[in-house]
C-alpha atoms as a PDB file:
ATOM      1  CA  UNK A   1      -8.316  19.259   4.073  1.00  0.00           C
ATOM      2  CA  UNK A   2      -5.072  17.540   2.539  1.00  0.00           C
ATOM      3  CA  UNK A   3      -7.466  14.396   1.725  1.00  0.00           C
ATOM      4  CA  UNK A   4      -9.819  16.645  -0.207  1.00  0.00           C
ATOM      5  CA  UNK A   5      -6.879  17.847  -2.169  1.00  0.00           C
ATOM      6  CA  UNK A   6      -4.965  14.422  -2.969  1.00  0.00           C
ATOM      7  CA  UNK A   7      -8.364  13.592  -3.609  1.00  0.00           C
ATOM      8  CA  UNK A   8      -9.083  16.098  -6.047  1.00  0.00           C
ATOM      9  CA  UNK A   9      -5.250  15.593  -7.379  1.00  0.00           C
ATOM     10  CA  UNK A  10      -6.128  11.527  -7.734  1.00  0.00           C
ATOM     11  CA  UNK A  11      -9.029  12.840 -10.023  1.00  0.00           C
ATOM     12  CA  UNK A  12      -7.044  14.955 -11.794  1.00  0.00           C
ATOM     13  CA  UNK A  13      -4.728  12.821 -12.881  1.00  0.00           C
ATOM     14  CA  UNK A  14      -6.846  10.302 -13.429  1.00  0.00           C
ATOM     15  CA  UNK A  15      -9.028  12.430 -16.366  1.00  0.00           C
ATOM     16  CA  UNK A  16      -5.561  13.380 -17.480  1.00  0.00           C
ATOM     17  CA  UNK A  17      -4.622   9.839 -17.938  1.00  0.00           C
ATOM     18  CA  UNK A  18      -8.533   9.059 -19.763  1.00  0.00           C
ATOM     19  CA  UNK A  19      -8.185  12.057 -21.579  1.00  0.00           C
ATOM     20  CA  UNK A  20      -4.466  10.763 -23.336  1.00  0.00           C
ATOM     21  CA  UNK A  21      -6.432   7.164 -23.724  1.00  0.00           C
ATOM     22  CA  UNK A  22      -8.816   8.868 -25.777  1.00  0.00           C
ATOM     23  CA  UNK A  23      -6.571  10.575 -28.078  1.00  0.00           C
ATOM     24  CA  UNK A  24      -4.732   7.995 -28.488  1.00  0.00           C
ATOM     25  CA  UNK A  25      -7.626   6.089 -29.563  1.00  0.00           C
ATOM     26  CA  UNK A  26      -8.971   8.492 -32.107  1.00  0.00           C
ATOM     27  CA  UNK A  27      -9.902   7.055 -35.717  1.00  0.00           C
ATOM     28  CA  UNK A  28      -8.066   8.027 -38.568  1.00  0.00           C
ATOM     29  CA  UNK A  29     -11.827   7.647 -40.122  1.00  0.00           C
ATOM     30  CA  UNK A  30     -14.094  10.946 -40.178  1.00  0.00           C
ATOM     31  CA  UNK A  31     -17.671  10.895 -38.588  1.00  0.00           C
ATOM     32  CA  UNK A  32     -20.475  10.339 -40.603  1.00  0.00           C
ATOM     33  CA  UNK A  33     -22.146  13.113 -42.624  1.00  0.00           C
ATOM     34  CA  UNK A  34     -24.621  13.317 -40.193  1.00  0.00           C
ATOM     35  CA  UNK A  35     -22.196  14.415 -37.118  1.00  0.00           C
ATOM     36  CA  UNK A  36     -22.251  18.702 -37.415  1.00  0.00           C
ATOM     37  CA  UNK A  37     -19.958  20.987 -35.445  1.00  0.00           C
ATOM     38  CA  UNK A  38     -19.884  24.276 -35.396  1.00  0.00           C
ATOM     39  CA  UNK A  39     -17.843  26.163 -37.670  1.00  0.00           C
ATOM     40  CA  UNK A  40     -16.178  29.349 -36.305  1.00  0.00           C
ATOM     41  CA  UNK A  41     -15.990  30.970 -39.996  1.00  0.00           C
ATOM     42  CA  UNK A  42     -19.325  30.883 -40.542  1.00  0.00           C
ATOM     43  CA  UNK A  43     -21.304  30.514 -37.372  1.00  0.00           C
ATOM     44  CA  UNK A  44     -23.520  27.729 -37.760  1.00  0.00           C
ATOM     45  CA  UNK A  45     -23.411  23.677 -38.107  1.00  0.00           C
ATOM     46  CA  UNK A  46     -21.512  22.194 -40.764  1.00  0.00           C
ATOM     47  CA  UNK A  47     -20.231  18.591 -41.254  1.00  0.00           C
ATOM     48  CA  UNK A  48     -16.785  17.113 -42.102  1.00  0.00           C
ATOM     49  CA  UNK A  49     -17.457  16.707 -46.087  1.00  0.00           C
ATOM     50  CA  UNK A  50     -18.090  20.860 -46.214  1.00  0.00           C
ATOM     51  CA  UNK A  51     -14.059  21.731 -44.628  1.00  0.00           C
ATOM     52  CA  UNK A  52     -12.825  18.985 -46.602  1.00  0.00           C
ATOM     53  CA  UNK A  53     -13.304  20.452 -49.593  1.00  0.00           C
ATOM     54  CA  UNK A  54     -14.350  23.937 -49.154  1.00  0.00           C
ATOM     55  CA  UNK A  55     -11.054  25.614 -50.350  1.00  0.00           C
ATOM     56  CA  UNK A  56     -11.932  25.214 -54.127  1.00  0.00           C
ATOM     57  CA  UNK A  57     -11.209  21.424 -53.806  1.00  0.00           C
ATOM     58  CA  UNK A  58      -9.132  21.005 -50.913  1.00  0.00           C
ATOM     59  CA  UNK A  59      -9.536  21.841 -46.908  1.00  0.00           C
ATOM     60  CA  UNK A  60     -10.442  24.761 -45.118  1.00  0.00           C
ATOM     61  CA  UNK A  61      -7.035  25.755 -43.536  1.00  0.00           C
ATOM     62  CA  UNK A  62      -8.918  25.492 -40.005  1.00  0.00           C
ATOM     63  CA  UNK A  63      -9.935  21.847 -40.633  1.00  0.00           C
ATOM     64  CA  UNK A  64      -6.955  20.591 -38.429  1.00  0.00           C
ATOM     65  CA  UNK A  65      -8.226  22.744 -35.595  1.00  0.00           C
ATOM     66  CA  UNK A  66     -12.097  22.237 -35.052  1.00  0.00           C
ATOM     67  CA  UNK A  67     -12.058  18.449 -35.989  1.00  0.00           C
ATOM     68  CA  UNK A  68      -8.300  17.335 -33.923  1.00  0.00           C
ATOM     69  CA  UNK A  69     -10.556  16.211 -31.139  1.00  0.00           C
ATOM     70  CA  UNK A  70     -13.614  13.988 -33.152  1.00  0.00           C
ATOM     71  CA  UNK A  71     -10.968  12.039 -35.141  1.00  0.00           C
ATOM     72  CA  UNK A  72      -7.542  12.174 -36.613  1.00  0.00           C
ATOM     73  CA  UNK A  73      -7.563  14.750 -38.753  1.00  0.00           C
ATOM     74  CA  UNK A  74      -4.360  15.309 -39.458  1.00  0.00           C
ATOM     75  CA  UNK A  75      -3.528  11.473 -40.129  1.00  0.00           C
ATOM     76  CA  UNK A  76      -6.739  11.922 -42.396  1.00  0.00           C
ATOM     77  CA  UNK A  77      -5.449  14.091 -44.294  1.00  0.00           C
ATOM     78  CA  UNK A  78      -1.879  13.158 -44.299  1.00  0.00           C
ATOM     79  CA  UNK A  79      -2.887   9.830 -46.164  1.00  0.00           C
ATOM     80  CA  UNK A  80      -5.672  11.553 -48.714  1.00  0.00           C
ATOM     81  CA  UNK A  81      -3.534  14.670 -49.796  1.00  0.00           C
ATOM     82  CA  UNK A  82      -0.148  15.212 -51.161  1.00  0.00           C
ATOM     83  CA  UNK A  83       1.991  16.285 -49.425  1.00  0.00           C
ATOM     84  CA  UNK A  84       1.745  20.115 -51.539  1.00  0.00           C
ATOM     85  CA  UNK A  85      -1.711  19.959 -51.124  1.00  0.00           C
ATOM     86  CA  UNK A  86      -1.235  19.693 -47.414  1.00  0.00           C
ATOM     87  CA  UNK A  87       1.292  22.563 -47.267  1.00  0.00           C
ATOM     88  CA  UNK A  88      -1.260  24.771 -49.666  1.00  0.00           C
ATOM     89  CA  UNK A  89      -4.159  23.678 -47.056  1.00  0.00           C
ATOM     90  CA  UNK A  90      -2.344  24.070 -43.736  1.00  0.00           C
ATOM     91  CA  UNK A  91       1.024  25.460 -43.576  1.00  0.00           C
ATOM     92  CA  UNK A  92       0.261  28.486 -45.796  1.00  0.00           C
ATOM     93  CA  UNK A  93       0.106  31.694 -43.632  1.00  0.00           C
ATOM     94  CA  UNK A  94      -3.150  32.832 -44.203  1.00  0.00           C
ATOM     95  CA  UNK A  95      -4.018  37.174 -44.171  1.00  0.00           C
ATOM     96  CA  UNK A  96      -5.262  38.851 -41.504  1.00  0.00           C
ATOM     97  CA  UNK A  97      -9.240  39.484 -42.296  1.00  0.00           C
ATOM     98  CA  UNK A  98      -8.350  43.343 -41.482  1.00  0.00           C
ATOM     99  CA  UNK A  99      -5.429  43.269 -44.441  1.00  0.00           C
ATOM    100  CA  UNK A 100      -8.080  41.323 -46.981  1.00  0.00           C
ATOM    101  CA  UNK A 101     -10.756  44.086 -45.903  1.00  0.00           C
ATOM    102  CA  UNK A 102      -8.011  46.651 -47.087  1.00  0.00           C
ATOM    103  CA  UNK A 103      -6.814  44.884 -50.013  1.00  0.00           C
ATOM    104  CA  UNK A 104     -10.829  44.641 -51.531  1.00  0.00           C
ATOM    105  CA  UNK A 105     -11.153  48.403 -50.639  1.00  0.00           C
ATOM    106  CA  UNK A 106      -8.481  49.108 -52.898  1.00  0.00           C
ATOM    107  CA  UNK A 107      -9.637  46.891 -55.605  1.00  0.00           C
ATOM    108  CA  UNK A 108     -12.972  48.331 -55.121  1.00  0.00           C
ATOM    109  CA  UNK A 109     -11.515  51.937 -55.831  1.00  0.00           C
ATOM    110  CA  UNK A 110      -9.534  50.445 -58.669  1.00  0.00           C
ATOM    111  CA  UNK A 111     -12.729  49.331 -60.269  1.00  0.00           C
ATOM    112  CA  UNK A 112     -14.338  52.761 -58.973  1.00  0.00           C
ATOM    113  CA  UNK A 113     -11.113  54.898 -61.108  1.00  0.00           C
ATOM    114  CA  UNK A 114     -11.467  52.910 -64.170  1.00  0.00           C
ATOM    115  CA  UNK A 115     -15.284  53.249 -64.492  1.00  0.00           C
ATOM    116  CA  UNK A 116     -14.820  57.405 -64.666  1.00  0.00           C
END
């Protein structure tokens, strides 16, 4: 039983140690347009040119997190954007979807008042 689990360990460690190979390997280039993921905003297959620029011109602020592992992203974008188009993309805090929902109710009601 002990061999099974050093063995197991060994393995471990050893995926571990690919795993860090692989990051460390990653391309600072983006896949082709032809390479889709699937976006967790809108539910179906997109590819890298769509977050890039689907802010009105600049990246989705979850670009960093569904592409980190396909390439590097963040080196990517480090070298393409200034550096206050990289805060505004990323480092912005971005509103809950329940507090938007509220805010367009009220602006909806605003509308609503003024059309009476």
């Amino acid at each position: 039983m002990e061999k099974a689990v050093a063995g197991t360990l060994r393995d471990r460690n050893q995926m571990t140690t690919q795993n860090s190979k692989n990051m460390d390997a990653l391309s600072a280039n983006p896949p082709e347009d032809d390479f889709q993921i699937r976006c967790p905003r809108l539910g179906h297959q997109i590819n890298f040119a769509y977050c890039r620029s689907e802010n009105s011109g600049l990246p989705c602020f979850k670009t960093l997190d569904c592409w980190y592992n396909h390439f590097d992203v963040h080196a990517y974008f480090s070298d393409k954007l200034t550096k206050e188009d990289f805060e505004k993309s990323f480092l912005n805090k971005v509103k809950p979807k329940v507090s938007s929902l509220f805010d367009l109710i009220e602006q909806a009601k605003a509308r609503k008042g003024k059309q009476i």
